[in-house]
N, C-alpha and C. Protein backbone atom coordinates (compact mmCIF):
# COMPACT_ATOMS: atom_id res chain seq x y z
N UNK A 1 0.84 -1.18 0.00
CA UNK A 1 0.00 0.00 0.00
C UNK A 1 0.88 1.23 0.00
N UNK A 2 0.44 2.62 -0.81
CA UNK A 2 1.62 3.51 -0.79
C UNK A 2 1.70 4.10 0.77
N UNK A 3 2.57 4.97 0.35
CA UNK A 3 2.32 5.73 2.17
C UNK A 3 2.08 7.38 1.87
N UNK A 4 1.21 7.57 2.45
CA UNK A 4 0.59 9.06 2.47
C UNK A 4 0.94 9.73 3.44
N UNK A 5 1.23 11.28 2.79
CA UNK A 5 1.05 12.43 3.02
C UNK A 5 0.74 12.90 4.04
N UNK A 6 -0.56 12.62 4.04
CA UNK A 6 -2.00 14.07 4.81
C UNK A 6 -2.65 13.21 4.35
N UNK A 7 -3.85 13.77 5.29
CA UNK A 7 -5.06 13.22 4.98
C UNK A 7 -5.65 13.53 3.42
N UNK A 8 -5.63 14.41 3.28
CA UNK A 8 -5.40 14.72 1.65
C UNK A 8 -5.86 13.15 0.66
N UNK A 9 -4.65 12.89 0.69
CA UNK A 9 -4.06 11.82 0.38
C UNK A 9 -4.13 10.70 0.10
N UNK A 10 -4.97 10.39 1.44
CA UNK A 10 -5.96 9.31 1.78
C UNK A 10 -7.26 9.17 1.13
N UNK A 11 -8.02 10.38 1.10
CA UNK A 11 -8.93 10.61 0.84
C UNK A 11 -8.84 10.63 -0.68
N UNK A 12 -8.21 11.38 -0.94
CA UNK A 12 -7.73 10.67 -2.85
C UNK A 12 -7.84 9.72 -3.41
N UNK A 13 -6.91 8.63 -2.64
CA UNK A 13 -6.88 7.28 -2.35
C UNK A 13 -8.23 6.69 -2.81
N UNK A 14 -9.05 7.06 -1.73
CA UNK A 14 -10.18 6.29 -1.34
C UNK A 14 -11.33 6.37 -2.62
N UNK A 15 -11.20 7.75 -2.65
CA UNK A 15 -12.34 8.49 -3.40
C UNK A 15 -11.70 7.74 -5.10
N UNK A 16 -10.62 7.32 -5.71
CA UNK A 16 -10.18 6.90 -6.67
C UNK A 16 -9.89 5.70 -6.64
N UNK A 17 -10.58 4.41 -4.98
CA UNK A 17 -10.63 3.12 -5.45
C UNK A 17 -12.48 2.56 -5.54
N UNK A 18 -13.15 3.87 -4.94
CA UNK A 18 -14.47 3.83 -5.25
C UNK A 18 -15.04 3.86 -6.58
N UNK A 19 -13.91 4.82 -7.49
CA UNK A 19 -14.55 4.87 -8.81
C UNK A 19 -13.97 3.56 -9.39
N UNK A 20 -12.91 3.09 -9.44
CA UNK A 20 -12.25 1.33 -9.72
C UNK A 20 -13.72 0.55 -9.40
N UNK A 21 -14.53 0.87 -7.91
CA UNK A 21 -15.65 0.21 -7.68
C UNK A 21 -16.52 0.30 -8.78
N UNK A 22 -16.93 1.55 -8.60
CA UNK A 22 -18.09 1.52 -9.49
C UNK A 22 -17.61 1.28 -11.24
N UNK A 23 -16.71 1.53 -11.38
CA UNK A 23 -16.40 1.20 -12.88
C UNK A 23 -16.25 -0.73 -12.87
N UNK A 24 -15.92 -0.99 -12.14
CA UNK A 24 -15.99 -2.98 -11.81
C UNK A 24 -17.53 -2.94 -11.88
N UNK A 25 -18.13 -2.62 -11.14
CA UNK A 25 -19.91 -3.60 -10.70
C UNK A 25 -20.75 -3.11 -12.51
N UNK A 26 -19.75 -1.86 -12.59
CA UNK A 26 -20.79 -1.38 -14.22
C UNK A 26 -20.29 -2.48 -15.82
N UNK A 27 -18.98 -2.71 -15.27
CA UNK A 27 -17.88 -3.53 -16.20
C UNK A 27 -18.79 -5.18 -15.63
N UNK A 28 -19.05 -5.86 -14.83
CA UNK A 28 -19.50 -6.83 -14.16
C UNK A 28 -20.99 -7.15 -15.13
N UNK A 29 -21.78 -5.80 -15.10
CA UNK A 29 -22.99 -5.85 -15.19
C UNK A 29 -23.37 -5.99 -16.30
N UNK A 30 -22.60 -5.34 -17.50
CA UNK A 30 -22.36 -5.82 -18.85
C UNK A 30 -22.05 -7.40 -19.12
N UNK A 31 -21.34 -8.16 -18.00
CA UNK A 31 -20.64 -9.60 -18.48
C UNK A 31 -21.97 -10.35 -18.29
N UNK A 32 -23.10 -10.31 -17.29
CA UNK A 32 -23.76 -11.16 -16.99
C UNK A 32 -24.73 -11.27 -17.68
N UNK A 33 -25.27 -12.01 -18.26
CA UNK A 33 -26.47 -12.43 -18.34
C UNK A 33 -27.70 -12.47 -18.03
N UNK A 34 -27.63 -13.00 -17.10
CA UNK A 34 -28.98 -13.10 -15.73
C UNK A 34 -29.62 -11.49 -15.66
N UNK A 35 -30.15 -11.58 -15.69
CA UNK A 35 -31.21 -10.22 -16.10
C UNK A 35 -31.58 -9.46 -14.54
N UNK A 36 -31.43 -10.37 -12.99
CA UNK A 36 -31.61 -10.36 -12.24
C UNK A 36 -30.43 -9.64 -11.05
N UNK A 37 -28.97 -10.23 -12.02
CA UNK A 37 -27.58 -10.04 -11.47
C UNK A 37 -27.18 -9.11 -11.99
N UNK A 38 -27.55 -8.74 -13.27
CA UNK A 38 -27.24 -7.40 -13.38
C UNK A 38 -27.69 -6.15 -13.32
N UNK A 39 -28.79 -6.19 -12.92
CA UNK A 39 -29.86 -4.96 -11.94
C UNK A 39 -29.00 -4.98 -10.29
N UNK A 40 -28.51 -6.13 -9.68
CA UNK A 40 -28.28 -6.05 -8.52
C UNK A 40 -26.37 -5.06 -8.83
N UNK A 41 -25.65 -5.80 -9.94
CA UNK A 41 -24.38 -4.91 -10.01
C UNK A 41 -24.61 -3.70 -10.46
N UNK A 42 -25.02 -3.38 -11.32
CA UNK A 42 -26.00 -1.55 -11.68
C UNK A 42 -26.38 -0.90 -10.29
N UNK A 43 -26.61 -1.84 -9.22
CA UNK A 43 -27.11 -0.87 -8.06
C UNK A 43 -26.19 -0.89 -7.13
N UNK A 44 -25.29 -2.20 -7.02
CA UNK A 44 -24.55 -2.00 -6.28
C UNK A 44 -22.99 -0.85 -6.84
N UNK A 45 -22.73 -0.35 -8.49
CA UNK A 45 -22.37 0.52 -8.54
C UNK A 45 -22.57 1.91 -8.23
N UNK A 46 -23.87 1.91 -8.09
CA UNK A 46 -25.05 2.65 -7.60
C UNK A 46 -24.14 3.29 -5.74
N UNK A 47 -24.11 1.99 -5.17
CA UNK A 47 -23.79 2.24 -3.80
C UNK A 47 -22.14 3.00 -3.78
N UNK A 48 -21.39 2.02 -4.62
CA UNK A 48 -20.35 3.02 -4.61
C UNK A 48 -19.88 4.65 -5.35
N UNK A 49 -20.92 4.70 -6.19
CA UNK A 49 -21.25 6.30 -6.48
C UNK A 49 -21.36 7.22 -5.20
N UNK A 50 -21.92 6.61 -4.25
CA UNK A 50 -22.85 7.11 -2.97
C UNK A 50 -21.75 7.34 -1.94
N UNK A 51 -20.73 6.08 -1.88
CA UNK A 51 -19.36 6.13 -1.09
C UNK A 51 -18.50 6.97 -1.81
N UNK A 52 -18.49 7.09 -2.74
CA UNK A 52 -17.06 8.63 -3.93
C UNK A 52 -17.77 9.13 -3.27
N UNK A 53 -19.40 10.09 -3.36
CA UNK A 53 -19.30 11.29 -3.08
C UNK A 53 -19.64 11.49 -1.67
N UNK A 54 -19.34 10.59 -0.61
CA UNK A 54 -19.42 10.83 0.59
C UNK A 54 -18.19 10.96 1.14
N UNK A 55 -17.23 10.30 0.45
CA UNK A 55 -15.66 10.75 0.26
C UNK A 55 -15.04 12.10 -0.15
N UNK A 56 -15.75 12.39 -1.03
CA UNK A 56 -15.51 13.94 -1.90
C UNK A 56 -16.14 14.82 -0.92
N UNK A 57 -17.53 14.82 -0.30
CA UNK A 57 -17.81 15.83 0.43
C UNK A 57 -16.95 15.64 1.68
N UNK A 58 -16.56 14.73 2.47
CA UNK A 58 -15.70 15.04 3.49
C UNK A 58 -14.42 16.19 3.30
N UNK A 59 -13.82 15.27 2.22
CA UNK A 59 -12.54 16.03 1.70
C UNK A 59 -12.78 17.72 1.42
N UNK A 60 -14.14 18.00 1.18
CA UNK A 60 -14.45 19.12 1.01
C UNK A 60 -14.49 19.90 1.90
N UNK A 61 -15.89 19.86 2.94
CA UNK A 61 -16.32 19.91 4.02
C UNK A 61 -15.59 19.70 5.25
N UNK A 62 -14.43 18.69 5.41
CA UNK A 62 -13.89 18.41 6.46
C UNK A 62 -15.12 18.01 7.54
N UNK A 63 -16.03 17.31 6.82
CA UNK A 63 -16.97 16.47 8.31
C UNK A 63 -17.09 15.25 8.10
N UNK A 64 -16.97 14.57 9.47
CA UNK A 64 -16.64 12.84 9.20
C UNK A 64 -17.39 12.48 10.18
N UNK A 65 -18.48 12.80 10.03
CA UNK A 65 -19.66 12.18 11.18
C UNK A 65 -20.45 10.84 10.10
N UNK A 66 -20.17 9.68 10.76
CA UNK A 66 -20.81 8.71 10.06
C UNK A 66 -20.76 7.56 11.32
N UNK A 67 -21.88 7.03 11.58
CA UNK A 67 -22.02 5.97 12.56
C UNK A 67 -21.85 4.75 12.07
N UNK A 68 -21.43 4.08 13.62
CA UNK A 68 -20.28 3.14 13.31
C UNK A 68 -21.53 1.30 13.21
N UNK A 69 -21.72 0.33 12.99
CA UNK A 69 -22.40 -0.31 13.36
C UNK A 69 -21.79 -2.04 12.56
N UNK A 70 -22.29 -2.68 13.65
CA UNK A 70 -21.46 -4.11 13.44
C UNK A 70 -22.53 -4.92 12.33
N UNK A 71 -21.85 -5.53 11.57
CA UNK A 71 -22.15 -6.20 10.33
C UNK A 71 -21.81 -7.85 10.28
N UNK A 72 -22.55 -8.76 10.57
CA UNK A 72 -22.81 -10.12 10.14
C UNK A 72 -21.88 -10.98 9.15
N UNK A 73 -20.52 -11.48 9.29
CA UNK A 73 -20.35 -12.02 8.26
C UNK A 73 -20.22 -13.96 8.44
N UNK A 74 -20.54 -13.99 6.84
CA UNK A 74 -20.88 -15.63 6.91
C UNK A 74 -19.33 -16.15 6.84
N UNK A 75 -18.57 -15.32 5.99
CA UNK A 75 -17.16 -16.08 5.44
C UNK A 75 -17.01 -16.98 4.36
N UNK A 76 -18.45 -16.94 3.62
CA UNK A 76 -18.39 -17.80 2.12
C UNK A 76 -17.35 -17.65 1.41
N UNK A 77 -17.03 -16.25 1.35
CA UNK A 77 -15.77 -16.08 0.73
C UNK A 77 -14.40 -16.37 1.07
N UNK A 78 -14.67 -16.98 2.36
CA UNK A 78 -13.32 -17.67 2.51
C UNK A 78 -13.07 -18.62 1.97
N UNK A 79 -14.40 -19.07 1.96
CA UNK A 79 -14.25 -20.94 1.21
C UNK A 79 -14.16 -21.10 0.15
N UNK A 80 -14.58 -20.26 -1.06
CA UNK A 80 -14.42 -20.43 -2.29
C UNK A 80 -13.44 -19.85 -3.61
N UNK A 81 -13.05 -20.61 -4.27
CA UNK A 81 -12.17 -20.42 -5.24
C UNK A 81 -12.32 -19.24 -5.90
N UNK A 82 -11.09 -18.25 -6.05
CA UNK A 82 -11.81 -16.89 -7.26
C UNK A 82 -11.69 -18.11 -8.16
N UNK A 83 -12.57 -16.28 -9.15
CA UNK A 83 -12.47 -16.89 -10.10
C UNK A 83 -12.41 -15.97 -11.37
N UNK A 84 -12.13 -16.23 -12.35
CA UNK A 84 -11.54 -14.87 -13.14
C UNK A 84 -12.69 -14.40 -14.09
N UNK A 85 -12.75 -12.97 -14.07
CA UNK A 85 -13.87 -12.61 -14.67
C UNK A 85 -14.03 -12.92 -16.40
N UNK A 86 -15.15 -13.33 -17.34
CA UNK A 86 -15.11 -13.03 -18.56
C UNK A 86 -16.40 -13.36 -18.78
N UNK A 87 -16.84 -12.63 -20.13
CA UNK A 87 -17.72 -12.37 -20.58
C UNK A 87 -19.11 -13.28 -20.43
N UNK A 88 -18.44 -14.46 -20.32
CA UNK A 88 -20.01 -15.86 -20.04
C UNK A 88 -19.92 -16.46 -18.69
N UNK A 89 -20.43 -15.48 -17.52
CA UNK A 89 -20.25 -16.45 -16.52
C UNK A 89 -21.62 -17.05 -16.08
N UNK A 90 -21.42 -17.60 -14.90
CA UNK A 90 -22.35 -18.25 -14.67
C UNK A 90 -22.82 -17.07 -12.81
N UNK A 91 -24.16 -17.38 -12.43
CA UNK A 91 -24.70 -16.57 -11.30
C UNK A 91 -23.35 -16.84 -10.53
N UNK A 92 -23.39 -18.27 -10.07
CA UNK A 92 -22.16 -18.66 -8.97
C UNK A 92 -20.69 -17.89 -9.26
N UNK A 93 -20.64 -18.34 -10.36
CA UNK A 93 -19.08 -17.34 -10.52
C UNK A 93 -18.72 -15.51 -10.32
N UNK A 94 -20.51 -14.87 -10.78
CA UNK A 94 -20.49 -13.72 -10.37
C UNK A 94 -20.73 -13.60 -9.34
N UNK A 95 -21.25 -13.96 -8.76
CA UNK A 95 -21.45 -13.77 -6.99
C UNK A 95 -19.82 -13.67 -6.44
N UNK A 96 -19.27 -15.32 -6.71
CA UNK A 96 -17.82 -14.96 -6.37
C UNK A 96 -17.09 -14.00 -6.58
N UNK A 97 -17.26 -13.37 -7.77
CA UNK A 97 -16.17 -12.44 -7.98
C UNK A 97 -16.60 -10.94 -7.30
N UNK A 98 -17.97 -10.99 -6.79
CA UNK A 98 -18.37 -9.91 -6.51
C UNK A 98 -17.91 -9.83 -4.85
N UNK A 99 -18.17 -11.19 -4.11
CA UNK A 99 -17.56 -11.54 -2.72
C UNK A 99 -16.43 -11.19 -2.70
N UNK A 100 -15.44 -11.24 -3.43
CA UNK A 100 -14.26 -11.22 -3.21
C UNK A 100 -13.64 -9.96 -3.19
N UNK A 101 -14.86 -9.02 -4.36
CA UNK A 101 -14.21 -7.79 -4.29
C UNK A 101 -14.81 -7.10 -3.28
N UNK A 102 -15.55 -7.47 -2.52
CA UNK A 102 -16.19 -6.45 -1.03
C UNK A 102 -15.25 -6.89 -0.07
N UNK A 103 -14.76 -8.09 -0.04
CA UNK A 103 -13.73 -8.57 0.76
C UNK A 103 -12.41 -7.42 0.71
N UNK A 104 -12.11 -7.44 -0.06
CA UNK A 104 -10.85 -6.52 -0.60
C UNK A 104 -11.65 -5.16 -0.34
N UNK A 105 -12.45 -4.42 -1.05
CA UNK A 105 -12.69 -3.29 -0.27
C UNK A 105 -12.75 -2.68 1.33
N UNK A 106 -13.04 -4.14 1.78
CA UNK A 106 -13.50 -3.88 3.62
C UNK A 106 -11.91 -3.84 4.04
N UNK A 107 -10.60 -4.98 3.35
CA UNK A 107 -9.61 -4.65 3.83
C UNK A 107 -8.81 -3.68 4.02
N UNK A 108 -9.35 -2.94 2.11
CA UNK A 108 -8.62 -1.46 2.04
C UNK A 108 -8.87 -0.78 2.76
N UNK A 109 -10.38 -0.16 3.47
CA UNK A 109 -10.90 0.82 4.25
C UNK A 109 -10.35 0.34 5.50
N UNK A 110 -9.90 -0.90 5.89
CA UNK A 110 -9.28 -1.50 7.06
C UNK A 110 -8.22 -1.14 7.33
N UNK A 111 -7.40 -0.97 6.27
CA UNK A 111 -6.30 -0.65 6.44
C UNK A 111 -5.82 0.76 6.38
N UNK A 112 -6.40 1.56 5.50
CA UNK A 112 -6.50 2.59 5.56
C UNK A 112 -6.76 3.54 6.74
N UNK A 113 -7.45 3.02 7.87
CA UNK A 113 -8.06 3.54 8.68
C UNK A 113 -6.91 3.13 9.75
N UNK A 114 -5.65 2.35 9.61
CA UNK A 114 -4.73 2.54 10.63
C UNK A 114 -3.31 3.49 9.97
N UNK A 115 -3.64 4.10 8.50
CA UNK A 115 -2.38 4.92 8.02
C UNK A 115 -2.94 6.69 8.76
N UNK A 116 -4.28 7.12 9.41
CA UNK A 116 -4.08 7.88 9.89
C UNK A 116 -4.06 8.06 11.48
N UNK A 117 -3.67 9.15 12.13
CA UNK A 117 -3.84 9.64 13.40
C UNK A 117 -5.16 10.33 13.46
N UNK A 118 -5.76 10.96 12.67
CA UNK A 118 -6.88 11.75 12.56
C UNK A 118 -8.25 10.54 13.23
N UNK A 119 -8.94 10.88 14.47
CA UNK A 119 -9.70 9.91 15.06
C UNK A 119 -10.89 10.11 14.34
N UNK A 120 -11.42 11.13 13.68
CA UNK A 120 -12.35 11.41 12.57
C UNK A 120 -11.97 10.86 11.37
N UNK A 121 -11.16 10.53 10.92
CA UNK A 121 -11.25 10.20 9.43
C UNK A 121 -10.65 8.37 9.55
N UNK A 122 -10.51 8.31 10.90
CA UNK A 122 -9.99 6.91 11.37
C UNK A 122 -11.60 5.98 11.12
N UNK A 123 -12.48 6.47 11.77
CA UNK A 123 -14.00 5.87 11.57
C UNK A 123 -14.30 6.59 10.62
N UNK A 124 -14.48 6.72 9.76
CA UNK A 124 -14.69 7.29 8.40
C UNK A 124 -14.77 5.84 7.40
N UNK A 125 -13.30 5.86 7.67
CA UNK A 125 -12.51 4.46 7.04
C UNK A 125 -13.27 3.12 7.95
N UNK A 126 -13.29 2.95 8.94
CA UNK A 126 -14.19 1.97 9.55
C UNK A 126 -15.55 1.90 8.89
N UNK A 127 -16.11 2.82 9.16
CA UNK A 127 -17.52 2.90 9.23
C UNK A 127 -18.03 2.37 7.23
N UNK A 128 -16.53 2.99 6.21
CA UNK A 128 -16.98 2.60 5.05
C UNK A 128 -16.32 1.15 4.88
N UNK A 129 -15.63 0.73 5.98
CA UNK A 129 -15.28 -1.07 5.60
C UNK A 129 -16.43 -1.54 6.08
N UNK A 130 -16.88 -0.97 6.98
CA UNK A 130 -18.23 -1.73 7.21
C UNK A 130 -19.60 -1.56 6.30
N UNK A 131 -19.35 -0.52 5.21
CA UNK A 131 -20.58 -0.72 4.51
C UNK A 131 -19.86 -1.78 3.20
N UNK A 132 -18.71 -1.96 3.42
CA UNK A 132 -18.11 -2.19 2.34
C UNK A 132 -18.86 -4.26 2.80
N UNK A 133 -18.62 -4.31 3.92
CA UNK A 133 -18.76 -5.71 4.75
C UNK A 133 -20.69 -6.13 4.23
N UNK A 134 -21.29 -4.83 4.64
CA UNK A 134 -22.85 -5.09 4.38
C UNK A 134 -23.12 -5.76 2.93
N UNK A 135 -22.08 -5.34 1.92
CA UNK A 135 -22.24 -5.46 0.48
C UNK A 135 -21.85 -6.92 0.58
N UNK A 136 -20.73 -7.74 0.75
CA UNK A 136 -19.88 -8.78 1.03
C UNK A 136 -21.10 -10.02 1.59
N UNK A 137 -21.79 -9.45 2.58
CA UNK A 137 -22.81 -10.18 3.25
C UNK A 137 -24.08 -10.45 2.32
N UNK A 138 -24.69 -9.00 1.94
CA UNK A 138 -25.67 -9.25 0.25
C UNK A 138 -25.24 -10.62 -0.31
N UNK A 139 -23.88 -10.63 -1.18
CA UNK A 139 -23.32 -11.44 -2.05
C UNK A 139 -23.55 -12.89 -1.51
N UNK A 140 -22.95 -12.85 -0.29
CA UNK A 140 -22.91 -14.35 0.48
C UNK A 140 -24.04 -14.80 0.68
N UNK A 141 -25.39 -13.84 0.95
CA UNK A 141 -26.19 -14.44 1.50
C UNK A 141 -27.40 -14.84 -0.10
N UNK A 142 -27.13 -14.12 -0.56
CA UNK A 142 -27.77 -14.61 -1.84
C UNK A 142 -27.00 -16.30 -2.11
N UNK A 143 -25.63 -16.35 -2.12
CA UNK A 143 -24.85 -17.40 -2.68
C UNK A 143 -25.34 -18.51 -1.63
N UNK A 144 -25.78 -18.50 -0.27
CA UNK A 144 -26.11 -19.37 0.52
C UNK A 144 -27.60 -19.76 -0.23
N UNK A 145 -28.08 -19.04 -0.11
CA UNK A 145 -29.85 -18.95 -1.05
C UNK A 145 -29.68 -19.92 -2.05
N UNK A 146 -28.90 -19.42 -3.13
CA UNK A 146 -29.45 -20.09 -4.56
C UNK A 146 -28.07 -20.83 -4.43
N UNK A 147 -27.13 -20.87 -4.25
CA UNK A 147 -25.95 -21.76 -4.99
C UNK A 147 -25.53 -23.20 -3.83
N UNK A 148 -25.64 -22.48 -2.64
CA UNK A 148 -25.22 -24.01 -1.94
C UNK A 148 -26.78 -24.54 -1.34
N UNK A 149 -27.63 -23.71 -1.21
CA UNK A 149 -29.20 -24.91 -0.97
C UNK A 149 -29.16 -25.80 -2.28
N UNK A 150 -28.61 -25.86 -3.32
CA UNK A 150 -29.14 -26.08 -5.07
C UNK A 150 -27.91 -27.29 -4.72
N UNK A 151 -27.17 -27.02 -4.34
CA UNK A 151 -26.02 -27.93 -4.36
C UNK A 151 -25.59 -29.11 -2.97
């Protein structure tokens, strides 16, 4: 991970791996098929539109009031194989790849949130691994639903 600056910095960071987000779930939503999975990645790009500009107005504003709250995880994504994205997948394989990338988002905001001293922008970074975790849980709990009851 690089090493930053200022908070500045961070917030750059953040606000420019949200758009990586939303440009993935819009890039995702094109690959699928399922008429069902890709209304859910369209919205879940949707969510990270919502995290950039809650990023951008901090950086603006300098206010980092966002409550903190604990999030449920199953750990499906521990258990299962990535898997690499392309054009014909199947529900199961998008789900995975979508688990894996909330996984990785919750770590970045995880980690991120110990490169500052700032105790405001420290839960900032918490509070968005944890929406990052709510998304992660969506994925899993759909994948518990349709892919391992089926199996």
């Amino acid at each position: 991970m690089e090493t930053f600056k200022n908070v500045d910095e961070i917030l750059d960071f953040a606000i420019e791996s949200e758009q990586k987000a939303v440009d993935f779930y819009n890039d995702l939503a094109g690959k699928v098929k399922n008429e069902e999975m890709k209304s859910v990645f369209v919205e879940f790009a949707l969510e990270e539109v919502k995290h950039k500009a809650k990023l951008t107005k901090v950086k603006q504003e300098r206010v980092f009031d966002i409550p903190a709250e604990k999030i449920l995880d199953l750990k499906i994504s521990d258990y299962v194989d990535s898997v690499v994205i392309k054009s014909e997948m199947s529900y199961q394989e998008a789900l995975i790849v979508a688990m894996n990338r909330e996984k990785a988002a919750f770590n970045l905001y995880t980690r991120l949130s110990t490169k500052t001293d700032v105790p405001d922008l420290k839960a900032l970074f918490l509070s968005l691994a944890q929406e990052e975790s709510k998304h992660k849980l969506r994925f899993e709990m759909e994948y518990d639903e349709f892919v391992l009851t089926e199996n």
